[in-house]
C-alpha atoms as a PDB file:
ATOM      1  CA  UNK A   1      82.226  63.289  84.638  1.00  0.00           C
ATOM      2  CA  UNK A   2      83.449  65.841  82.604  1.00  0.00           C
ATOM      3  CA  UNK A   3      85.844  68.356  83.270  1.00  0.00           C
ATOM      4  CA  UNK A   4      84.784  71.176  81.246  1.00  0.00           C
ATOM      5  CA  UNK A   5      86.753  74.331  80.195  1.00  0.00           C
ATOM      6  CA  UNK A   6      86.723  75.850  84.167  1.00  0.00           C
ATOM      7  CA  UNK A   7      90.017  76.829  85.372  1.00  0.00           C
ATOM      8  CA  UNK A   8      90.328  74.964  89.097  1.00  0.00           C
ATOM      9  CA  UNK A   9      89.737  77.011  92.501  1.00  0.00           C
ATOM     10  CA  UNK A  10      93.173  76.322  92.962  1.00  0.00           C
ATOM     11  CA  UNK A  11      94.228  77.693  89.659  1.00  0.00           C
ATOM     12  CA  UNK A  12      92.021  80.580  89.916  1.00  0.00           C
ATOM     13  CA  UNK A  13      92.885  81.073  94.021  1.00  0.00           C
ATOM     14  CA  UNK A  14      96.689  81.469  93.098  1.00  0.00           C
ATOM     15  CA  UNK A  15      96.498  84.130  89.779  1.00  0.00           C
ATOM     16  CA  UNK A  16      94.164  86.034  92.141  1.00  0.00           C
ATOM     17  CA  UNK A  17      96.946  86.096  94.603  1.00  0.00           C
ATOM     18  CA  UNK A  18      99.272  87.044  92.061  1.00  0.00           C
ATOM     19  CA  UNK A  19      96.901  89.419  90.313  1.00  0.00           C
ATOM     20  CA  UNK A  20      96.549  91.038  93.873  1.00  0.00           C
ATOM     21  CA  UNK A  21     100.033  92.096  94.629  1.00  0.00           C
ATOM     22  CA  UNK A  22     100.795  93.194  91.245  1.00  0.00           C
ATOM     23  CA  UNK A  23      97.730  95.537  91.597  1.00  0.00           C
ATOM     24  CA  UNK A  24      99.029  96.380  95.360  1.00  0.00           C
ATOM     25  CA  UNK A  25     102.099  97.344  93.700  1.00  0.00           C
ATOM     26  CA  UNK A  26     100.522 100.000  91.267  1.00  0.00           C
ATOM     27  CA  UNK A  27      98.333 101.367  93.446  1.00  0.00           C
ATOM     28  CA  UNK A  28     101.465 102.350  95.881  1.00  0.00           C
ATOM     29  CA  UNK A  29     103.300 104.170  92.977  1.00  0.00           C
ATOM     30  CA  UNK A  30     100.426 106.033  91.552  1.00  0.00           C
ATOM     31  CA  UNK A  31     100.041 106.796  95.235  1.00  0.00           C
ATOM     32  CA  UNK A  32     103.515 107.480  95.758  1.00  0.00           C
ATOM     33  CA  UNK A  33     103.509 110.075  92.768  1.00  0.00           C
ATOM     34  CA  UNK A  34     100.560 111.468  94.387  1.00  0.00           C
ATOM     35  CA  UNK A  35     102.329 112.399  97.306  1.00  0.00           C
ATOM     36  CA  UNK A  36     105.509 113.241  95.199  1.00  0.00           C
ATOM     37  CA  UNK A  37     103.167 115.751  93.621  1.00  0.00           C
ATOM     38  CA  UNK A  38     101.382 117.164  96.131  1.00  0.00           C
ATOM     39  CA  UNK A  39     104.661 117.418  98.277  1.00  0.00           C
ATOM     40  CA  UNK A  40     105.949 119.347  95.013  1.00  0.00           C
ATOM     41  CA  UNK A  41     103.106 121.776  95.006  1.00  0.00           C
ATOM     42  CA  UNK A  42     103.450 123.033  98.548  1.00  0.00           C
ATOM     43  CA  UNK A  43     106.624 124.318  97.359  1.00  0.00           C
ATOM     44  CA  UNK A  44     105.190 126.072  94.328  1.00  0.00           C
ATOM     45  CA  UNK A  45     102.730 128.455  95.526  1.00  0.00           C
ATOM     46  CA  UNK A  46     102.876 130.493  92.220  1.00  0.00           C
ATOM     47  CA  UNK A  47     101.323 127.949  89.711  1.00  0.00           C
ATOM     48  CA  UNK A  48      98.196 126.015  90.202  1.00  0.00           C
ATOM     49  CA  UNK A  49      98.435 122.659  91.891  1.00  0.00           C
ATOM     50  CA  UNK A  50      99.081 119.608  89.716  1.00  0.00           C
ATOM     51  CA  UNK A  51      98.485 117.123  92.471  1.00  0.00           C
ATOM     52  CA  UNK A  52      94.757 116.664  91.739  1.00  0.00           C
ATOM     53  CA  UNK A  53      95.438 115.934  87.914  1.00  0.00           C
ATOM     54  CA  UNK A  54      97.662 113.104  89.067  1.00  0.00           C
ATOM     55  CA  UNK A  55      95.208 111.588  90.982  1.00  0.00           C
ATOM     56  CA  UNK A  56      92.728 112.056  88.787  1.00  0.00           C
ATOM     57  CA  UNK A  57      94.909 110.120  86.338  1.00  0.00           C
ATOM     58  CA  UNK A  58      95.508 107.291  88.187  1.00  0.00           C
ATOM     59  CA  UNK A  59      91.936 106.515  89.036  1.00  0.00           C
ATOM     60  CA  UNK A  60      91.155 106.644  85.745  1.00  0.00           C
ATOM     61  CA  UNK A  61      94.267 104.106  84.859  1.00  0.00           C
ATOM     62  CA  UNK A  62      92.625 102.047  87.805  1.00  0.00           C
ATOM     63  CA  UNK A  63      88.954 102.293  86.529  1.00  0.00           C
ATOM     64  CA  UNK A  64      89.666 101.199  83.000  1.00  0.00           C
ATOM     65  CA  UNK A  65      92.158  98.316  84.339  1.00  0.00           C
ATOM     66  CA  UNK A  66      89.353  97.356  86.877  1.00  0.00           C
ATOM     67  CA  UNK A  67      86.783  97.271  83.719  1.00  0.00           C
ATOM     68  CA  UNK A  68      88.980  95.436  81.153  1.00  0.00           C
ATOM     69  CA  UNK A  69      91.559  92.638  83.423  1.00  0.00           C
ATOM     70  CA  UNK A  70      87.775  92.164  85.505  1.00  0.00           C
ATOM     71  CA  UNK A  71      85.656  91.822  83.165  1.00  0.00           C
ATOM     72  CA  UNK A  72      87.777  90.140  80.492  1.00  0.00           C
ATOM     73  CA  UNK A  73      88.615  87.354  83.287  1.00  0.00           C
ATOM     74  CA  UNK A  74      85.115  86.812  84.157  1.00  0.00           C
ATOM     75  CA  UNK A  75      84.269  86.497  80.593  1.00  0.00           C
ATOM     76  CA  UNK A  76      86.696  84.067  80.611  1.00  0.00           C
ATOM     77  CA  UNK A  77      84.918  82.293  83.647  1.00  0.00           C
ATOM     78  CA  UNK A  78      87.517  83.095  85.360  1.00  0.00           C
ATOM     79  CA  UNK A  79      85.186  84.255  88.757  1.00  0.00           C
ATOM     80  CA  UNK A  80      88.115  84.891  91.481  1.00  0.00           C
ATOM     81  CA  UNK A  81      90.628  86.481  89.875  1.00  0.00           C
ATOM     82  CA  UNK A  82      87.899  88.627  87.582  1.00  0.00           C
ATOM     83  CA  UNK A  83      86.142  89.484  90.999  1.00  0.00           C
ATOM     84  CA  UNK A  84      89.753  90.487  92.919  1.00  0.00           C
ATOM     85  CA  UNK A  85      91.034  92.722  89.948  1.00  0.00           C
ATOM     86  CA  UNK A  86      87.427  94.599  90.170  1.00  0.00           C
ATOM     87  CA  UNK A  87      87.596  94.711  93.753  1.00  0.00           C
ATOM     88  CA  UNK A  88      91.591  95.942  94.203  1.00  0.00           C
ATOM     89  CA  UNK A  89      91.506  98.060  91.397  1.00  0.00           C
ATOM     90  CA  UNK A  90      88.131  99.786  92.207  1.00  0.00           C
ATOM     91  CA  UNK A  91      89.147 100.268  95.359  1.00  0.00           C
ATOM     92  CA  UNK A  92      92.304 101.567  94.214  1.00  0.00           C
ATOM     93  CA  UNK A  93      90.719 103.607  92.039  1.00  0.00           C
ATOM     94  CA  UNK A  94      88.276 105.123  94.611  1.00  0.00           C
ATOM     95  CA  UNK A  95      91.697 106.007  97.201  1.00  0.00           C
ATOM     96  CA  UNK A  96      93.016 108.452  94.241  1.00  0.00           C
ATOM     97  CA  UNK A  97      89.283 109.672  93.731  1.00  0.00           C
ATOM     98  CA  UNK A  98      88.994 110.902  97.189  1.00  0.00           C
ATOM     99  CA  UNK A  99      92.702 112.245  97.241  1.00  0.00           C
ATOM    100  CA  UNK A 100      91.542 113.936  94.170  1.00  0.00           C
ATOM    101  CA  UNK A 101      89.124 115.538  95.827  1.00  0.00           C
ATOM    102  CA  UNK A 102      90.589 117.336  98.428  1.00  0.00           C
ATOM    103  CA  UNK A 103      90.017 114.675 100.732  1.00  0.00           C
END
């Protein structure tokens, strides 16, 4: 039998894990300054809001990290961890959308 060039589940299992909370982690401070900014502009009544531009910023830092760690991983044949980063990150990435939004 031969091995091949496949990373093992349990490789793949455990830099999805750590993949995961790193992402967790940026999500929460692009968040975070988010809420900074939108906590800012209810203070600030005279100038436009700049809470919406920060959002809109971090989704698309989350969209483009989704796209490239993703699909450079799966290119790599590396299927969990390429699958994990698209799924935190796009999901990440769709939270800031929405706050974006209005929502």
């Amino acid at each position: 039998m031969e091995r091949g060039n496949r990373p093992s589940t349990g490789r793949q299992v455990g830099v999805a894990f750590a993949l995961a909370v790193l992402d967790l982690m940026v999500i929460a401070w692009l968040a975070l300054s988010y809420g900074m900014s939108s906590w800012a502009d209810a203070y600030d009544s005279g100038n436009p809001p700049g809470a919406p531009e920060v959002a809109l910023q971090g989704t698309w830092l989350l969209a483009g990290g989704a796209i490239v760690t993703g699909g450079g991983l799966l290119a790599l044949r590396w299927r969990i961890p390429g699958i994990v980063q698209l799924v935190v990150l796009g999901a990440g990435a769709g939270l800031l959308a929405h706050s974006a939004s209005g929502g």
